[in-house]
C-alpha atoms as a PDB file:
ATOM      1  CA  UNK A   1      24.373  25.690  29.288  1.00  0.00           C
ATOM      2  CA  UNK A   2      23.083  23.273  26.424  1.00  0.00           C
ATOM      3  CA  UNK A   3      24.909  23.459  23.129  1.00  0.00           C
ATOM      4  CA  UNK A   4      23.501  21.169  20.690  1.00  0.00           C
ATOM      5  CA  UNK A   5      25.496  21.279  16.592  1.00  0.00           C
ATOM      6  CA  UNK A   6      24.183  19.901  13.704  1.00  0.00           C
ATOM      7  CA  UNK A   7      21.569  17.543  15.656  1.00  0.00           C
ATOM      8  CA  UNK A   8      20.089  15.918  12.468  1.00  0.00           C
ATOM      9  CA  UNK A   9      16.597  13.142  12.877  1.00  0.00           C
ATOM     10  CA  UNK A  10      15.297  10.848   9.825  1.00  0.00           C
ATOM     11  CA  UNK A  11      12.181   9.012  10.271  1.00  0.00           C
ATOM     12  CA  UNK A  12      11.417   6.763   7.517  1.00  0.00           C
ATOM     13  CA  UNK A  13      13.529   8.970   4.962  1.00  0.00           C
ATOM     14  CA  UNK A  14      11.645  11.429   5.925  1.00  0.00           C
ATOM     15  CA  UNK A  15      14.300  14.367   7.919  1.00  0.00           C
ATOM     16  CA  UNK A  16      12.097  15.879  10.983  1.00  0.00           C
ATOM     17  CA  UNK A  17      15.490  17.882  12.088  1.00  0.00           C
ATOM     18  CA  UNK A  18      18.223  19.408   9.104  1.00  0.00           C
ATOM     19  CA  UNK A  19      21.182  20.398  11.045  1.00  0.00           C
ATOM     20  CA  UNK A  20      19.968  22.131  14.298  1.00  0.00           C
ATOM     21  CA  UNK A  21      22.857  23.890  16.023  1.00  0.00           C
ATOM     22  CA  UNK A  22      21.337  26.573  18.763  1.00  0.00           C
ATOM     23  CA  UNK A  23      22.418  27.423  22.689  1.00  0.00           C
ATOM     24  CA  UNK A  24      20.162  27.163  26.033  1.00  0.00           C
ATOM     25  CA  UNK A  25      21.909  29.247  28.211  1.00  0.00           C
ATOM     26  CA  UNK A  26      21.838  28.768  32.124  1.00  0.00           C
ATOM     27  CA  UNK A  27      19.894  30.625  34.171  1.00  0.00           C
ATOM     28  CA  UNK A  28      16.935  31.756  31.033  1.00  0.00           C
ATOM     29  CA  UNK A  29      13.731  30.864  29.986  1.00  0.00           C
ATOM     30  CA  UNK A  30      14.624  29.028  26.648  1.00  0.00           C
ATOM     31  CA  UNK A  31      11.699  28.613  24.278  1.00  0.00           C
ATOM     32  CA  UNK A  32      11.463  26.212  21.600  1.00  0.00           C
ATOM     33  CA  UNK A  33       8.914  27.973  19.463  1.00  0.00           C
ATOM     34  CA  UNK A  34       7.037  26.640  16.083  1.00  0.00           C
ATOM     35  CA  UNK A  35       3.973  25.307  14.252  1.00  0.00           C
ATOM     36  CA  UNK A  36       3.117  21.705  14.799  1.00  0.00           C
ATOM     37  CA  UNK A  37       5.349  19.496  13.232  1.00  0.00           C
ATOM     38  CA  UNK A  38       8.239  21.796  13.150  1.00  0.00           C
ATOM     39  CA  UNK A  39      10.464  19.447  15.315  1.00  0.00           C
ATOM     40  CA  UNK A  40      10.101  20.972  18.544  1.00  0.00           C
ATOM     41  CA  UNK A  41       9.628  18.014  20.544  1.00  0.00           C
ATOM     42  CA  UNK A  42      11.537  15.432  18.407  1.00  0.00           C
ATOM     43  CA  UNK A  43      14.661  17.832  19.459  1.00  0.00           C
ATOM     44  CA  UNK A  44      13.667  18.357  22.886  1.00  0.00           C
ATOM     45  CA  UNK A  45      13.826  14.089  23.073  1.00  0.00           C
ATOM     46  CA  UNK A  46      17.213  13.823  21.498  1.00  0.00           C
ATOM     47  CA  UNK A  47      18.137  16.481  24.285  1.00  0.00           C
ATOM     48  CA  UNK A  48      16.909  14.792  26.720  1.00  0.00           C
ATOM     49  CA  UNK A  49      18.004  11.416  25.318  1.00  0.00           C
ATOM     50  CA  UNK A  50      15.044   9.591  24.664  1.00  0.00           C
ATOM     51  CA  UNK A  51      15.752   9.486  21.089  1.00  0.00           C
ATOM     52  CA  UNK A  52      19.277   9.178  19.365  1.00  0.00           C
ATOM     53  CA  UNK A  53      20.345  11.683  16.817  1.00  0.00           C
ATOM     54  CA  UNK A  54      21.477  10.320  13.224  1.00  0.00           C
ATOM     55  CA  UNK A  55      23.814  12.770  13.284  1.00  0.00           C
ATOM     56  CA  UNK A  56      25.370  15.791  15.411  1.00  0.00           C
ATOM     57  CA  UNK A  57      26.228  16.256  18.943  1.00  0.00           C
ATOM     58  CA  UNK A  58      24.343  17.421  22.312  1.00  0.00           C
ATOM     59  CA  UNK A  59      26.536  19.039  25.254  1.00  0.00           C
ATOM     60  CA  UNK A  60      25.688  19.531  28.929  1.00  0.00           C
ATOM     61  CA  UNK A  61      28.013  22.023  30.255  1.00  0.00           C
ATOM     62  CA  UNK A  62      31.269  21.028  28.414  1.00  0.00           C
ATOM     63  CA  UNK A  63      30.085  17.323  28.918  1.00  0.00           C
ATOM     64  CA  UNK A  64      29.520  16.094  25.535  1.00  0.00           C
ATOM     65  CA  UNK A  65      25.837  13.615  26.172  1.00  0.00           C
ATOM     66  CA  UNK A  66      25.617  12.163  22.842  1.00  0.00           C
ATOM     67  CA  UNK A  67      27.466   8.873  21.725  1.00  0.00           C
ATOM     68  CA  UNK A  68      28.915   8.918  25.493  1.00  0.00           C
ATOM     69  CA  UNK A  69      29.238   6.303  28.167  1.00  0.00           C
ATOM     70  CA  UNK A  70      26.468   4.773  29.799  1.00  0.00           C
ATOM     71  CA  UNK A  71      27.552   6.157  32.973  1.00  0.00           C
ATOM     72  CA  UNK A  72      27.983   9.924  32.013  1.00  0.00           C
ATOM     73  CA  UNK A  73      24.700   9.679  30.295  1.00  0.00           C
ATOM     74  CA  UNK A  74      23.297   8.751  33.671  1.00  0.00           C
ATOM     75  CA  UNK A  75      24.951  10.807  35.381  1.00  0.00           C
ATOM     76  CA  UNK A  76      23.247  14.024  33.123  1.00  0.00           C
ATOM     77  CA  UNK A  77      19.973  11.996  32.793  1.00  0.00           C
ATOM     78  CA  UNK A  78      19.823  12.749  36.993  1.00  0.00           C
ATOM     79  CA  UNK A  79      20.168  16.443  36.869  1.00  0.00           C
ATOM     80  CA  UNK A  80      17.005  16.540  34.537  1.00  0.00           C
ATOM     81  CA  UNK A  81      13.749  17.650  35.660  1.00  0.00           C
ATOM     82  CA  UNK A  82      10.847  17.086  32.830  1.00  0.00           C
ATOM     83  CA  UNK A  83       7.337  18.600  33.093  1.00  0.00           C
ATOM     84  CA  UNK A  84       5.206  16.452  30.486  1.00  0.00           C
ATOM     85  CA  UNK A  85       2.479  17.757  28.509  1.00  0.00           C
ATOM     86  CA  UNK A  86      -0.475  16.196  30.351  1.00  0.00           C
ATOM     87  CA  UNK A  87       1.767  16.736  33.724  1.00  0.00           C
ATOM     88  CA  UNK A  88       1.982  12.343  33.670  1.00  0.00           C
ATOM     89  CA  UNK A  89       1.264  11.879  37.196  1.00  0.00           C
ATOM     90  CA  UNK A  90       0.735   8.620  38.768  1.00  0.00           C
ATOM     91  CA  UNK A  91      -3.559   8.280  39.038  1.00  0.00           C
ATOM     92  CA  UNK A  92      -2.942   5.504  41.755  1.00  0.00           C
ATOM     93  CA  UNK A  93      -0.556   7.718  44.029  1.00  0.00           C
ATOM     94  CA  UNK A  94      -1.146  10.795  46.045  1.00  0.00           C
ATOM     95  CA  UNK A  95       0.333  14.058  44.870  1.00  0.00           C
ATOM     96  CA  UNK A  96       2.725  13.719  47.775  1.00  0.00           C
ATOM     97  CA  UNK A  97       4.013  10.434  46.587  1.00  0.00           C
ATOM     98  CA  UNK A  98       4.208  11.338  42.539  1.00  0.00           C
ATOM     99  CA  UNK A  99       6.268  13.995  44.209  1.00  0.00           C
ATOM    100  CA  UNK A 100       8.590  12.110  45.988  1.00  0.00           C
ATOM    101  CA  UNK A 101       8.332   9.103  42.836  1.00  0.00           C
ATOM    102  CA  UNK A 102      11.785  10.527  41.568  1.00  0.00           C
ATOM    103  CA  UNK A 103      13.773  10.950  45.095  1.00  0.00           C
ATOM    104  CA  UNK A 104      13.295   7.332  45.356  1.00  0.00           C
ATOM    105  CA  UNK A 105      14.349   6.305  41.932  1.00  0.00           C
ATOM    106  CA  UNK A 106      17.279   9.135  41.913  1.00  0.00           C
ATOM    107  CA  UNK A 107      18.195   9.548  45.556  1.00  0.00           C
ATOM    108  CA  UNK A 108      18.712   5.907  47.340  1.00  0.00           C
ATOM    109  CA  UNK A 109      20.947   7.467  49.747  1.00  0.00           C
ATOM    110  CA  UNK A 110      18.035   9.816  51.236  1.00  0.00           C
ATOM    111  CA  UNK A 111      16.185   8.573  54.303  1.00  0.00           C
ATOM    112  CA  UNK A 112      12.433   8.584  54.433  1.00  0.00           C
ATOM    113  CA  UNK A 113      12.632  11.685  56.629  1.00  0.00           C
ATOM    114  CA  UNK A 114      14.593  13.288  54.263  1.00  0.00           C
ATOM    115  CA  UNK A 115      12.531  13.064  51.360  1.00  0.00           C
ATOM    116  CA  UNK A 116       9.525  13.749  53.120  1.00  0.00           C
ATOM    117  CA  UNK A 117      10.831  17.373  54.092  1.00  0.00           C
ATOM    118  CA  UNK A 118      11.702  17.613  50.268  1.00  0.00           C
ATOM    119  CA  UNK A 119       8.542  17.407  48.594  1.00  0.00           C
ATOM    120  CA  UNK A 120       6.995  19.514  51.590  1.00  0.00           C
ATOM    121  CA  UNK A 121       9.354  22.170  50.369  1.00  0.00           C
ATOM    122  CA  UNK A 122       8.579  21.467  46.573  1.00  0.00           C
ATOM    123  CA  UNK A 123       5.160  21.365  47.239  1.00  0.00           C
ATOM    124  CA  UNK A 124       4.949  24.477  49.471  1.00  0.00           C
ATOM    125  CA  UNK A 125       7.409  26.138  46.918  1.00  0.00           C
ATOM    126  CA  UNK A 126       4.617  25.654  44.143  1.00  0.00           C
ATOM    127  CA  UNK A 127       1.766  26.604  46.359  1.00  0.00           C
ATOM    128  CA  UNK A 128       0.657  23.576  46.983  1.00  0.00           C
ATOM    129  CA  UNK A 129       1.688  22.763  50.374  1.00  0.00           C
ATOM    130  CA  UNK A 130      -1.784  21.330  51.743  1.00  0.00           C
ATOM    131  CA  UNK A 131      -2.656  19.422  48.700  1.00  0.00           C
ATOM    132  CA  UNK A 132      -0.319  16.611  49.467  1.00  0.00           C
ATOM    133  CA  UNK A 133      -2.859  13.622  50.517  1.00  0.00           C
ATOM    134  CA  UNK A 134      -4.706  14.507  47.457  1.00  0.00           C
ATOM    135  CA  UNK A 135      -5.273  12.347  44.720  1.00  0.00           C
ATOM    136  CA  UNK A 136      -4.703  13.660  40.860  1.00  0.00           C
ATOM    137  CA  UNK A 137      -7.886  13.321  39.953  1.00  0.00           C
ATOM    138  CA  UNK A 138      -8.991  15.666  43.033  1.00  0.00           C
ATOM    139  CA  UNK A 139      -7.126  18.644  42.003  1.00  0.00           C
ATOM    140  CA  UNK A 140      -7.917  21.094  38.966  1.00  0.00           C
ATOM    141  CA  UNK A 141      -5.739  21.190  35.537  1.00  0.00           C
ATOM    142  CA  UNK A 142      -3.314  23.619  36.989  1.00  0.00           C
ATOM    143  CA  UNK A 143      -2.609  22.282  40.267  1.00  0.00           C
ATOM    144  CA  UNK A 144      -1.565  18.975  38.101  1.00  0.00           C
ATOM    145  CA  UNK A 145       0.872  21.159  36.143  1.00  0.00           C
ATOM    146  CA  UNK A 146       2.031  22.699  39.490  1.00  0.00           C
ATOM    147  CA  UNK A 147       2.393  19.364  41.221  1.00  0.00           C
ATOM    148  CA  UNK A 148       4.872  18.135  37.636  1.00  0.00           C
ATOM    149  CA  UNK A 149       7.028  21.028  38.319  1.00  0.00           C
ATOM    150  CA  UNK A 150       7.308  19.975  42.179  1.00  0.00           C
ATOM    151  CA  UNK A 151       8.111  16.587  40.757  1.00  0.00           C
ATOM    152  CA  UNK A 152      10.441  18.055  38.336  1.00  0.00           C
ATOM    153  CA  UNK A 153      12.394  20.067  41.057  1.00  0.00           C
ATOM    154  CA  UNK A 154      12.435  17.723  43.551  1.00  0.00           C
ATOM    155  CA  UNK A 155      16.056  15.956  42.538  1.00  0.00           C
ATOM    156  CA  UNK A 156      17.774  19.706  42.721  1.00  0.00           C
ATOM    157  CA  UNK A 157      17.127  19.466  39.121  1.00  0.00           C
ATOM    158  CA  UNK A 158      20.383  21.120  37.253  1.00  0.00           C
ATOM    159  CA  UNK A 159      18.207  21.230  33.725  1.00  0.00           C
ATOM    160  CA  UNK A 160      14.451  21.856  33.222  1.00  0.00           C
ATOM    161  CA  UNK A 161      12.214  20.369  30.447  1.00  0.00           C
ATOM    162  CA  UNK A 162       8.430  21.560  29.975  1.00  0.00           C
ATOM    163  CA  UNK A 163       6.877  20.610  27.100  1.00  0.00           C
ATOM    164  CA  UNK A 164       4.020  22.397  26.201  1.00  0.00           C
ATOM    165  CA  UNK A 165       3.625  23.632  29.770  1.00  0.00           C
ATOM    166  CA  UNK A 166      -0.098  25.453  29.116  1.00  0.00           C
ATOM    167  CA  UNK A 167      -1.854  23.084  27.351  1.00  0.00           C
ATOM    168  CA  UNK A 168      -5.202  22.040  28.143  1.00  0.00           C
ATOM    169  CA  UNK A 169      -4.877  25.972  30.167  1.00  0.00           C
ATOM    170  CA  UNK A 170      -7.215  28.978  30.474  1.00  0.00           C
ATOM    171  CA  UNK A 171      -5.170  32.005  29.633  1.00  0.00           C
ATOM    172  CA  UNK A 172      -4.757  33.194  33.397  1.00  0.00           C
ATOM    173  CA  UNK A 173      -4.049  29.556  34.760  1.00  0.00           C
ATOM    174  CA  UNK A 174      -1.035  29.722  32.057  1.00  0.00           C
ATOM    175  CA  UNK A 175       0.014  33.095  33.090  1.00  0.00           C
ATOM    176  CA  UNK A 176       0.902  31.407  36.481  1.00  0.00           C
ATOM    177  CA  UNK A 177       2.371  28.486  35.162  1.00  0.00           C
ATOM    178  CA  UNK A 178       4.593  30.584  33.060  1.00  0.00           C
ATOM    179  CA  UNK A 179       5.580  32.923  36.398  1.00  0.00           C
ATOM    180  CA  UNK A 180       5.783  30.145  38.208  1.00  0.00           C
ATOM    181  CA  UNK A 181       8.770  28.588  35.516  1.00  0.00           C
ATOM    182  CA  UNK A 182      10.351  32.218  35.564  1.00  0.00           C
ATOM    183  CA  UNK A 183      10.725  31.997  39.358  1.00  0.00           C
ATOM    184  CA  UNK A 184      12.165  28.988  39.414  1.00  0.00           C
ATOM    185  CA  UNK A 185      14.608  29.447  36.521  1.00  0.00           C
ATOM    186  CA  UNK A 186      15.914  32.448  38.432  1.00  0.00           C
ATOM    187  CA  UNK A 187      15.699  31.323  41.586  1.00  0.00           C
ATOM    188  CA  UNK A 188      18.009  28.084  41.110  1.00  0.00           C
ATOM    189  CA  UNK A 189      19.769  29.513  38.300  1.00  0.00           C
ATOM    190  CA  UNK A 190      18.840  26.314  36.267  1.00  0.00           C
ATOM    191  CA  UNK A 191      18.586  25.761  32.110  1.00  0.00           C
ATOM    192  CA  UNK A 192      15.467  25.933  31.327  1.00  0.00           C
ATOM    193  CA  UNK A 193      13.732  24.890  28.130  1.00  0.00           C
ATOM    194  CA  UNK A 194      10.202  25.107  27.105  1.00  0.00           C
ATOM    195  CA  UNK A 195       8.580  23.208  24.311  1.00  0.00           C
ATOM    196  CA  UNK A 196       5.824  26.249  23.142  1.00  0.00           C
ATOM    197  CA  UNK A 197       4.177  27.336  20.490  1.00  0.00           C
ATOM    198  CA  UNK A 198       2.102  30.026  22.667  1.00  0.00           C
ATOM    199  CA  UNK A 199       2.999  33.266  21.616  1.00  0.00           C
ATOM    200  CA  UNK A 200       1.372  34.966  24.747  1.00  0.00           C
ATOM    201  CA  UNK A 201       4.486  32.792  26.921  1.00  0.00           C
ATOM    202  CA  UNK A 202       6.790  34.176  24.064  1.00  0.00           C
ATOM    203  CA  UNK A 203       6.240  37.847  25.454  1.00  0.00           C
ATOM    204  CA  UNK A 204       5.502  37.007  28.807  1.00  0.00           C
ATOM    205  CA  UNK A 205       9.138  34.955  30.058  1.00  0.00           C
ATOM    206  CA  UNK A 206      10.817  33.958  26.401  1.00  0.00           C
ATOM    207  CA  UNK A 207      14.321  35.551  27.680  1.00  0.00           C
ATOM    208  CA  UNK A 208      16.008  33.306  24.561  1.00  0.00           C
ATOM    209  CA  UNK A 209      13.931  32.239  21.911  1.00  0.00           C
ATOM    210  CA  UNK A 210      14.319  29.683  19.107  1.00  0.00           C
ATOM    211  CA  UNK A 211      12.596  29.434  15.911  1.00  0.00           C
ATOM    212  CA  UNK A 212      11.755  26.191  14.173  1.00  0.00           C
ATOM    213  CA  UNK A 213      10.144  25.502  10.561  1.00  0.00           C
ATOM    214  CA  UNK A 214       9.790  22.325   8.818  1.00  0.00           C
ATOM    215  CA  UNK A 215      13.115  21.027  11.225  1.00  0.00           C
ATOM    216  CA  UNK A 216      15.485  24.163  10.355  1.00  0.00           C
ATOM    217  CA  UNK A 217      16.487  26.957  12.597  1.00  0.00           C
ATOM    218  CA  UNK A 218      15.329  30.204  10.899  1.00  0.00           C
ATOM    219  CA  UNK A 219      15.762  32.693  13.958  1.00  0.00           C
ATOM    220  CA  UNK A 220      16.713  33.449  17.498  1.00  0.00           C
ATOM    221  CA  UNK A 221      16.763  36.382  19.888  1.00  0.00           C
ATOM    222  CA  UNK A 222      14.441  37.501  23.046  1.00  0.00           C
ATOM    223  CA  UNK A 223      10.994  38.541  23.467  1.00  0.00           C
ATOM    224  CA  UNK A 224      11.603  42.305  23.127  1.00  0.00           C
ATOM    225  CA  UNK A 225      13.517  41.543  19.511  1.00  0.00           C
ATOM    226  CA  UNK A 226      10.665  39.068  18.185  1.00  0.00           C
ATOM    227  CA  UNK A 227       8.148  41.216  16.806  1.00  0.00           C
ATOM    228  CA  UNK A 228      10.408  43.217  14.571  1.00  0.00           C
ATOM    229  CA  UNK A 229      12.313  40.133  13.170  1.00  0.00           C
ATOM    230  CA  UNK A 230      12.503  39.861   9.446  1.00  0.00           C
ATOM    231  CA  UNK A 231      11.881  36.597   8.946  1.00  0.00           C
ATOM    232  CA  UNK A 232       8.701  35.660   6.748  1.00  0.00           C
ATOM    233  CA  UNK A 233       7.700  32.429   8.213  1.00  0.00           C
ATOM    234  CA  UNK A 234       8.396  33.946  11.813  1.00  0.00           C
ATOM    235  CA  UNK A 235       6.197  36.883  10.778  1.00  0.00           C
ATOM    236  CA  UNK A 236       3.629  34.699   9.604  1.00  0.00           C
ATOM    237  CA  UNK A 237       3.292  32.580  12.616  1.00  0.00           C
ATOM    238  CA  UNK A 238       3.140  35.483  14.681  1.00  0.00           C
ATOM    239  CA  UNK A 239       0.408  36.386  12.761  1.00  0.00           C
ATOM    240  CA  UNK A 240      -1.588  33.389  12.443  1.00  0.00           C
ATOM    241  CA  UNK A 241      -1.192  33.082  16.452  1.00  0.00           C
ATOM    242  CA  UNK A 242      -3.072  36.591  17.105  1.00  0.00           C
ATOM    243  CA  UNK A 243      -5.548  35.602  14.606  1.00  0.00           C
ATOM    244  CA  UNK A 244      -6.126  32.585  16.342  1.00  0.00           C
ATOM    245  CA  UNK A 245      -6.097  34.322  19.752  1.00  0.00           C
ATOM    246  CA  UNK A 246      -8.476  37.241  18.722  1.00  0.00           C
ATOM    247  CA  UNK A 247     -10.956  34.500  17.297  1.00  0.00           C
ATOM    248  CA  UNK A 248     -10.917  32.293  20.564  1.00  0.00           C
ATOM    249  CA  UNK A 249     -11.866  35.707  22.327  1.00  0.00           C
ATOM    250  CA  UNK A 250     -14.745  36.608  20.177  1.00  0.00           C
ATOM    251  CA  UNK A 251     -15.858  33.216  20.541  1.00  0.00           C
ATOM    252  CA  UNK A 252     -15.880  32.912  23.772  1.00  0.00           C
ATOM    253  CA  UNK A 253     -17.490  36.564  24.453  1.00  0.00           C
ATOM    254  CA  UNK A 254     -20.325  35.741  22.208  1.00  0.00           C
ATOM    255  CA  UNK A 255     -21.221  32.295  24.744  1.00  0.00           C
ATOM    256  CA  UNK A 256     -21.463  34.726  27.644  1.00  0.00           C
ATOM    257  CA  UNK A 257     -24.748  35.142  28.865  1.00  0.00           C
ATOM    258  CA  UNK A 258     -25.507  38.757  28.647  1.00  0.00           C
END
């Protein structure tokens, strides 16, 4: 479980998060949802530490991450698992070896042998087990998203970070992606949050769901309590989204050749 209270972030006098205080709980689907510019990702960094709150406090399972030792924070930093927007692989390494990148940076005490068999098992438990000697730029858009969550699993990953997991995705390729998350999540029994502002992965695996606008908290629940919340802004986005949706559709019908 991640508790973060009161996690406040100025940039320029300008306050991107006012006072977030919210709960990822172990073994869900967490979903960071919101418009662009809401502060999804600015809070997912301070989680993750890559930015330093101004003001509140970020817990790991009772171990309190902000303000901490160096040590502890290392210690948390190695139980992370992040799966980057444009999946960030390595363009000069094989799939195999931007698998294995974080075993050797995480896991000195491993043998070659040992992390071999690991990203063979990450790999294979993505689907990807025969894509190894592959290069990034031989595999399609959703294999590279596959191959970051390999990457991200491969250090028994205690936490899991996806930030805007579908982008750059046709609708069924993110239906996998999103299954794929799901599995895993329940599988390990790991914390799981998702950067998204995809309503279809809202319905699809958002088990706990948290709304941000303009960098306040103004709802959370689940994915069967979402559609009949009474908050405006919620309602509107929800809105805007299927409009969106419904447009993309009709646009894309009326390019099919008949």
């Amino acid at each position: 479980m991640i508790e973060v209270h009161n996690v406040q972030k100025s940039f320029d006098g300008n306050q991107v998060l006012k006072g977030i205080t919210c709960t990822f709980e172990t073994g869900k689907c967490n979903l960071l949802l919101g418009g662009s510019g809401t502060g999804k990702s600015v809070l997912l960094q301070c989680i993750v530490g890559l930015m330093q709150p101004d003001l509140g406090s970020i817990t790991f399972d009772g171990t309190v991450f902000t303000n901490n030792k160096v040590q502890i924070r290392q210690e948390i930093r190695r139980k992370i698992g992040m799966l980057f927007q444009g999946s960030a692989l390595f363009d000069s390494m094989t799939v195999a070896q931007n698998v294995e990148f974080p075993l050797q940076m995480l896991t000195p005490e491993m043998s070659r042998e040992e992390r071999r068999d690991r990203v063979q098992f990450c790999l294979k438990r993505v689907g990807l087990e025969n894509a190894g000697d592959k290069m990034p730029s031989e595999i399609s858009g959703g294999m590279k998203k596959r191959v970051g969550i390999a990457r991200a699993i491969a250090p028994n990953c205690t936490y899991l970070f996806c930030d805007e997991p579908n982008s750059g995705l046709d609708p069924l390729t993110s239906i996998k992606i999103d299954e794929l998350i799901q599995e895993i999540t329940y599988e390990y029994d790991i914390t799981t949050v998702i950067v998204t502002h995809d309503m279809n992965s809202v319905v699809e695996i958002g088990d706990h769901i948290i709304f941000l606008y303009k960098g306040l908290k103004l709802w959370d629940g689940n994915k069967d309590e979402i559609l009949n919340a009474q908050v405006p802004e919620l309602k509107e986005f929800i809105f805007s989204s299927s409009l969106v949706r419904a447009a993309k559709r009709i646009d894309d019908e009326s390019h099919t050749p008949a």
